[in-house]
C-alpha atoms as a PDB file:
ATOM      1  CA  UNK A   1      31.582 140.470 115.621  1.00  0.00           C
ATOM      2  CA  UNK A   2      34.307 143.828 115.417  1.00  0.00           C
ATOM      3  CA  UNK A   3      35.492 144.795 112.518  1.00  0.00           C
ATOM      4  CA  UNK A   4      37.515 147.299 113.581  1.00  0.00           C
ATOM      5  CA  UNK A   5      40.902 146.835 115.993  1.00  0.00           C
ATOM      6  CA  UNK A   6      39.882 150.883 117.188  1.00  0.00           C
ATOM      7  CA  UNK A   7      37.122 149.386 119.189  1.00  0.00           C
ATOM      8  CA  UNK A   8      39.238 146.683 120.491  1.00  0.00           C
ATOM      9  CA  UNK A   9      40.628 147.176 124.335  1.00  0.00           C
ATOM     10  CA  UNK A  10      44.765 146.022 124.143  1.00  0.00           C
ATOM     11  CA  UNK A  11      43.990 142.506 125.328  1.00  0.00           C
ATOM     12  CA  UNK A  12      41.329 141.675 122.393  1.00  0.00           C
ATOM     13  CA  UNK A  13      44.170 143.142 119.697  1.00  0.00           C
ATOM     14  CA  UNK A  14      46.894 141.474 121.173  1.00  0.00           C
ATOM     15  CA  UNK A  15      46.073 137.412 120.888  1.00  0.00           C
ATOM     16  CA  UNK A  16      48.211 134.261 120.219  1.00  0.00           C
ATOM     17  CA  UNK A  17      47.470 134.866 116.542  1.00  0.00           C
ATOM     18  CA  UNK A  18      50.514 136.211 114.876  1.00  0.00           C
ATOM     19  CA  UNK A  19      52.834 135.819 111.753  1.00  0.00           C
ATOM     20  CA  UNK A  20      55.356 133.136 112.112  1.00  0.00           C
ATOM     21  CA  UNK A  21      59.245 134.539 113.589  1.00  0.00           C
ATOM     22  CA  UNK A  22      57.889 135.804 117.066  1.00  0.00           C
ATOM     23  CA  UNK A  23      60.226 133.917 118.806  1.00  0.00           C
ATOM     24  CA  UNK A  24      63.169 135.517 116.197  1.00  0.00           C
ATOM     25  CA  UNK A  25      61.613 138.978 116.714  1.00  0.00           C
ATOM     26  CA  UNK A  26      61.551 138.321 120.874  1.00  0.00           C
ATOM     27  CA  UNK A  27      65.336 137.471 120.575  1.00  0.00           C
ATOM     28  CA  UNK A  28      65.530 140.395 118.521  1.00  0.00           C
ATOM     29  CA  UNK A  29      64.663 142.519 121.353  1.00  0.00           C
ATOM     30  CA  UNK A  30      66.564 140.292 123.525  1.00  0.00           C
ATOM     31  CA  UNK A  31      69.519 141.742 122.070  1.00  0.00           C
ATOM     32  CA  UNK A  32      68.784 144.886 122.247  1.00  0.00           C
ATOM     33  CA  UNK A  33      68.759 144.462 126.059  1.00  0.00           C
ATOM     34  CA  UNK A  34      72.179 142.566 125.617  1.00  0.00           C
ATOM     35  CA  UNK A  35      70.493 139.256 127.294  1.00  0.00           C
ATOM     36  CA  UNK A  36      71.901 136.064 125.776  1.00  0.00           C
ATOM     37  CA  UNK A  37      70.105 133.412 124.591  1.00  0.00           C
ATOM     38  CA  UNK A  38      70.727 130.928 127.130  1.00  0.00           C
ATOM     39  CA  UNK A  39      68.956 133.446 128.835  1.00  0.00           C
ATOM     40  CA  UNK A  40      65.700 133.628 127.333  1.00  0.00           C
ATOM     41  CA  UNK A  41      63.291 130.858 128.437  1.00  0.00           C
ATOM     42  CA  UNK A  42      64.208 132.009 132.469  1.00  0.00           C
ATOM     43  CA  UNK A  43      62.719 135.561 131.569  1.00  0.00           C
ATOM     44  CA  UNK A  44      59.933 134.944 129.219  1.00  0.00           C
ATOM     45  CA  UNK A  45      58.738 132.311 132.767  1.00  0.00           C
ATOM     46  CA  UNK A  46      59.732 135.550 135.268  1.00  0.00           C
ATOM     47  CA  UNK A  47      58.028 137.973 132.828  1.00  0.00           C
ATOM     48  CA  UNK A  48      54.854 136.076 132.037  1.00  0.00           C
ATOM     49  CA  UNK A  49      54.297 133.494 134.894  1.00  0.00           C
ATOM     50  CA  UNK A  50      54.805 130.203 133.377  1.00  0.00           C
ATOM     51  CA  UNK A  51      56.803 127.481 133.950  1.00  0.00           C
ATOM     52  CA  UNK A  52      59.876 127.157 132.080  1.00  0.00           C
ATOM     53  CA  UNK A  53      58.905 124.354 130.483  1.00  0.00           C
ATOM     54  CA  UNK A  54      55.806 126.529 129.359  1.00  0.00           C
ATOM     55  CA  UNK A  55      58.513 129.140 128.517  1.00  0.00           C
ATOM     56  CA  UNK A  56      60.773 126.835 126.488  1.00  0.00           C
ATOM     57  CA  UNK A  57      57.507 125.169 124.486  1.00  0.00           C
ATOM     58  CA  UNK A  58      56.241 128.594 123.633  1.00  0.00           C
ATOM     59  CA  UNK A  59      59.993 129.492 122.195  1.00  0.00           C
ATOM     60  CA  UNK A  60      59.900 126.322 120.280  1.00  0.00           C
ATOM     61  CA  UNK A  61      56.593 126.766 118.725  1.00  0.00           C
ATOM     62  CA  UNK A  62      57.336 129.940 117.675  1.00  0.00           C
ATOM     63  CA  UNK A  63      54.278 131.731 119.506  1.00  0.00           C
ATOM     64  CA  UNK A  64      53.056 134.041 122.033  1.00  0.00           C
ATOM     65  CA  UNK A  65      51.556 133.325 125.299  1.00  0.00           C
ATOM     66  CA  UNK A  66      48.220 131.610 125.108  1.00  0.00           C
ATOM     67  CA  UNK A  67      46.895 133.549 127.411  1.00  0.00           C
ATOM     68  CA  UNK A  68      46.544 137.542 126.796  1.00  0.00           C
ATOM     69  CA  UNK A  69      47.363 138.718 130.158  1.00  0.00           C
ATOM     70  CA  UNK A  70      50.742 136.953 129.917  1.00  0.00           C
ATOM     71  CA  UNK A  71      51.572 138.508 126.465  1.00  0.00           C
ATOM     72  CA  UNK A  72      50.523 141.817 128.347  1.00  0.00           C
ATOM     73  CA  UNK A  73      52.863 141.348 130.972  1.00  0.00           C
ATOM     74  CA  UNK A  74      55.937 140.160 128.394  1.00  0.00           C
ATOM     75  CA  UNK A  75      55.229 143.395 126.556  1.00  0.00           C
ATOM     76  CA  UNK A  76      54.898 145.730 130.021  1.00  0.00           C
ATOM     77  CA  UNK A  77      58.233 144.377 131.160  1.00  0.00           C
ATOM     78  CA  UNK A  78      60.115 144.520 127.606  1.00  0.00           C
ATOM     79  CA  UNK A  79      59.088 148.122 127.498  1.00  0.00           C
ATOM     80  CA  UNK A  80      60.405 148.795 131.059  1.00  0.00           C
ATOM     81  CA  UNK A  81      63.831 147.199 130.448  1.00  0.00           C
ATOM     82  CA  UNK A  82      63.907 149.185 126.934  1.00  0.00           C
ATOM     83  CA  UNK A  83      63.149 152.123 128.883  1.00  0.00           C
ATOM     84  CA  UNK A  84      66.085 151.844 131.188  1.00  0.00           C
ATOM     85  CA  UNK A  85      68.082 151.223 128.406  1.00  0.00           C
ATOM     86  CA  UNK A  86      67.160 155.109 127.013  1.00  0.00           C
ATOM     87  CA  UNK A  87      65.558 152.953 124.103  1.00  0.00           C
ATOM     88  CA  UNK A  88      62.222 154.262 124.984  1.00  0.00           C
ATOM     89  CA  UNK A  89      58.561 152.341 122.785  1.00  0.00           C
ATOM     90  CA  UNK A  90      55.543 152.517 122.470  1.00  0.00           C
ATOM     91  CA  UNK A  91      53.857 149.113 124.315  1.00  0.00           C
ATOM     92  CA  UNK A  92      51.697 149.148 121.380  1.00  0.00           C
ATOM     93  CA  UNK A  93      54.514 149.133 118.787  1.00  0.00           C
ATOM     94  CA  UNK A  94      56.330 146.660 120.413  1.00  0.00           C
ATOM     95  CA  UNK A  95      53.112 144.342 120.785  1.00  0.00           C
ATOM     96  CA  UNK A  96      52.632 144.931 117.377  1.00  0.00           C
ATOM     97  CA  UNK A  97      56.280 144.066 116.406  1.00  0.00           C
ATOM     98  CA  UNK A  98      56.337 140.551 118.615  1.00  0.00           C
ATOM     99  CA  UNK A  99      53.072 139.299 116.673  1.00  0.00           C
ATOM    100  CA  UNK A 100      53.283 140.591 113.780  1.00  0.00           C
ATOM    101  CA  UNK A 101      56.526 141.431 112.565  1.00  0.00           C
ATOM    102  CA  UNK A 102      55.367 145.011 111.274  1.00  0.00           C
ATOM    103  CA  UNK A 103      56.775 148.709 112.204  1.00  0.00           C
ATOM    104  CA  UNK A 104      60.122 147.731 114.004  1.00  0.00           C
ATOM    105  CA  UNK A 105      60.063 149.666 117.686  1.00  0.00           C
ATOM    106  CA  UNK A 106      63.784 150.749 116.961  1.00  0.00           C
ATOM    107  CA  UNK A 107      62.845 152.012 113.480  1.00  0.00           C
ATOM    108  CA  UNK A 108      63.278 155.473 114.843  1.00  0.00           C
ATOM    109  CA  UNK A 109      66.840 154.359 115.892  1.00  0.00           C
ATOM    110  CA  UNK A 110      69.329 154.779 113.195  1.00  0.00           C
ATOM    111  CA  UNK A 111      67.075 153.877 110.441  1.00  0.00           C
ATOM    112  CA  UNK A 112      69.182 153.350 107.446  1.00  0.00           C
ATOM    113  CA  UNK A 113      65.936 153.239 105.257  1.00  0.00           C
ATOM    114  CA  UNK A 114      65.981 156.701 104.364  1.00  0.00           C
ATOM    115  CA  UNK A 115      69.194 156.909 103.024  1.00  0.00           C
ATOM    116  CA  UNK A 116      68.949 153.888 100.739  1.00  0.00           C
ATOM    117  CA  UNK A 117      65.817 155.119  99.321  1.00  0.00           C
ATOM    118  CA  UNK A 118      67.556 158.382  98.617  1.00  0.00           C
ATOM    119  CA  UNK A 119      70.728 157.082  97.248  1.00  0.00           C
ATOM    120  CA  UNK A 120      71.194 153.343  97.960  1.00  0.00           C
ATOM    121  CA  UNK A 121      74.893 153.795  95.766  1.00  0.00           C
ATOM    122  CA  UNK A 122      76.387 155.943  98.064  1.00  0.00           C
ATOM    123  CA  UNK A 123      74.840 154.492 101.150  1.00  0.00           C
ATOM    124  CA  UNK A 124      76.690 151.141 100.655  1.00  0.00           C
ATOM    125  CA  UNK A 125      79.608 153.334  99.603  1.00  0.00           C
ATOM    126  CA  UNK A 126      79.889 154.764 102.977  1.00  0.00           C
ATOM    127  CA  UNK A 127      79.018 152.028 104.666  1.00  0.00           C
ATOM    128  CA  UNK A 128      82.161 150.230 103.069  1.00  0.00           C
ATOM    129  CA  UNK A 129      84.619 152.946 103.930  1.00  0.00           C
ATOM    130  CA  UNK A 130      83.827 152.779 107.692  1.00  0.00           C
ATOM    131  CA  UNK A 131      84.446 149.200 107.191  1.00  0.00           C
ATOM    132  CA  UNK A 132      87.547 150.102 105.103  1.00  0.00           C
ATOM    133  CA  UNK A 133      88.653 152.557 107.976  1.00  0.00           C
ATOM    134  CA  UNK A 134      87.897 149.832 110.473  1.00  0.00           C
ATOM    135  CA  UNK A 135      89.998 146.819 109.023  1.00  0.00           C
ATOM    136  CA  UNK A 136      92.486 149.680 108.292  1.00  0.00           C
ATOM    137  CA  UNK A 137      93.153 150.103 112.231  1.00  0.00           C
ATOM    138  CA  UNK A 138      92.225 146.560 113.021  1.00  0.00           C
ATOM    139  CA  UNK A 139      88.906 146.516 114.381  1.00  0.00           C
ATOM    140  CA  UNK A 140      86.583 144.037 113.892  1.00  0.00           C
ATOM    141  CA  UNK A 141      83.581 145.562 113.496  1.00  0.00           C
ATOM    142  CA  UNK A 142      81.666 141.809 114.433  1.00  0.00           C
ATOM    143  CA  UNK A 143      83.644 141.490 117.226  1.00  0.00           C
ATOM    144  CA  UNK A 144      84.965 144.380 118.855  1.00  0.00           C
ATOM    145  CA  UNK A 145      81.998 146.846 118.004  1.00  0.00           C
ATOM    146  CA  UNK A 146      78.161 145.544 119.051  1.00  0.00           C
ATOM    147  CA  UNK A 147      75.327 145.659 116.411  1.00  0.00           C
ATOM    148  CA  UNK A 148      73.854 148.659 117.549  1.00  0.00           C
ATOM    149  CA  UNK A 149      76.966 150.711 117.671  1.00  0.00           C
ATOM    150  CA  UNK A 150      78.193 149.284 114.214  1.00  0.00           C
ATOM    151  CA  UNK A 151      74.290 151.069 113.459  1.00  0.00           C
ATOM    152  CA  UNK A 152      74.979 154.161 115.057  1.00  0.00           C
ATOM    153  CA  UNK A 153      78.055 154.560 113.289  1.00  0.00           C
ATOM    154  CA  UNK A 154      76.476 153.937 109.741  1.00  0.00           C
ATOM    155  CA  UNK A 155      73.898 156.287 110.172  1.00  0.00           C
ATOM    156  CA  UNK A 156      75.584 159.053 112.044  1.00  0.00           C
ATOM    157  CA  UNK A 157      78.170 158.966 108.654  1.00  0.00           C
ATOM    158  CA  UNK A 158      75.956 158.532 106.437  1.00  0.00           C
ATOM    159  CA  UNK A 159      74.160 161.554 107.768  1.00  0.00           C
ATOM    160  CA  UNK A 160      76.588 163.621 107.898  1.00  0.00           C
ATOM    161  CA  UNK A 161      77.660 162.648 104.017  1.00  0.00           C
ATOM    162  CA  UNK A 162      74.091 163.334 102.746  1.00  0.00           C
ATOM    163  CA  UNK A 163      73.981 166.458 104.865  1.00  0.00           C
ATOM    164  CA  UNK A 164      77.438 167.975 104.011  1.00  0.00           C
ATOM    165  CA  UNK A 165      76.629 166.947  99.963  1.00  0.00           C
ATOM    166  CA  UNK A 166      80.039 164.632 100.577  1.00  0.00           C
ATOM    167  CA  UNK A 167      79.460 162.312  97.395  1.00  0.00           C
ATOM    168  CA  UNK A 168      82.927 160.684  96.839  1.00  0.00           C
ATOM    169  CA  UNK A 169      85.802 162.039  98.705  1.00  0.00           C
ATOM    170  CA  UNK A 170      85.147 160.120 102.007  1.00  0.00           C
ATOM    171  CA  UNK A 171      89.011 160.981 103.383  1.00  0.00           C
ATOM    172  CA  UNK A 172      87.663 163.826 105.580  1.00  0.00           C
ATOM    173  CA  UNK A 173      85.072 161.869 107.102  1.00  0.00           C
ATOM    174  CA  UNK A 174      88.243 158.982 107.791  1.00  0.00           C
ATOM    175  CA  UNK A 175      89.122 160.475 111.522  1.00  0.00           C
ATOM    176  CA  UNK A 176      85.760 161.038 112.282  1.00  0.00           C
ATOM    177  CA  UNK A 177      84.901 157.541 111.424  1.00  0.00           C
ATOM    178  CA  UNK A 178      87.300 156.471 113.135  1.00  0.00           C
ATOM    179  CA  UNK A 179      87.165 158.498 116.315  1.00  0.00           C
ATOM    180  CA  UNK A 180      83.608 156.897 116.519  1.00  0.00           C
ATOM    181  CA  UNK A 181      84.207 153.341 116.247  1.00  0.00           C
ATOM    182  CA  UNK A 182      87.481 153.404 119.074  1.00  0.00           C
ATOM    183  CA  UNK A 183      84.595 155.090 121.494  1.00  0.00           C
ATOM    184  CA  UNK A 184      82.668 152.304 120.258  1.00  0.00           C
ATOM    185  CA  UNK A 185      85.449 149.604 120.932  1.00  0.00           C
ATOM    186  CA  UNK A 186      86.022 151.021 124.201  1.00  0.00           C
ATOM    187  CA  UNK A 187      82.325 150.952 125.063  1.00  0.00           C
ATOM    188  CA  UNK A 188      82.202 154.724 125.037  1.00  0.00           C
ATOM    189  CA  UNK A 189      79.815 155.584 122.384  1.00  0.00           C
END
């Protein structure tokens, strides 16, 4: 018996056994690709071969494929769509991700983590003043601006803020804020 996961080739690391929410973190990823949810049991059966009743059942039970090969080929063609999305991951990460649940493959991508760890007052400060700004012009940020521009937004902000030492007076960040979420709104950004 292995100890180690080094020694392992990709299909021996990458088996049905996983934490529970794969099928939360595969619609996770879904999104990212924009695919809807009525959507999902037709790819997982063109990505991985089965049926779509095999599809749907695997959904429901909240696993991967059975079989490795399969959970190979969901992973090969997730990380080709995310590629021609200019979201660019590791295979590795994102097998990792589905399974397990650990090292998000957009972590890279407008990770807010930083900035609460440095100041977690502030961040949620800023946060609420591009909200603020938004409601201000009337923009929905749920509804007229997707979840990964809303993201982009937060973090590009809140980056400049930390970098510029802005600590309180958020006015002059106001047209940048919202120059950034009408590009957003009309699918510019």
């Amino acid at each position: 018996m292995v100890n180690s996961t080094d020694t392992l080739t990709h299909s021996e690391k990458y088996t049905p056994q996983h934490s529970p929410g794969f099928s939360e973190r595969l619609g996770i990823i879904f999104t990212e690709l924009g695919v809807k949810p009525r959507e999902y049991v037709a790819l997982v059966s063109e990505f991985t071969n089965l049926t779509k009743i095999g599809a749907r059942k695997m959904l429901n039970d909240d696993r991967p494929p059975n079989k490795a090969e399969a959970f190979n080929q969901l992973v090969t063609s997730l990380t080709e769509l995310l590629e021609l999305k200019n979201k660019t991951t590791d295979g590795n990460v994102l097998a990792e991700y589905l399974l397990t649940g650990n090292k998000s493959p957009f972590a890279a991508d407008f990770a807010l983590s930083e900035f609460y760890e440095k100041d977690p007052v502030l961040t949620s400060q800023i946060i609420l003043k591009v909200e603020e700004v938004a409601k201000n012009n009337d923009i929905d940020t749920n509804k007229d601006i997707s979840k990964k521009d809303i993201r982009l937004i937060y973090y590009r902000i809140i980056n400049h803020c930390f970098k510029n030492n802005i600590r309180s007076n958020f006015d002059e960040v106001e047209k940048q804020v919202l120059s950034l979420l009408i590009l957003s709104k009309d699918n510019l950004l």
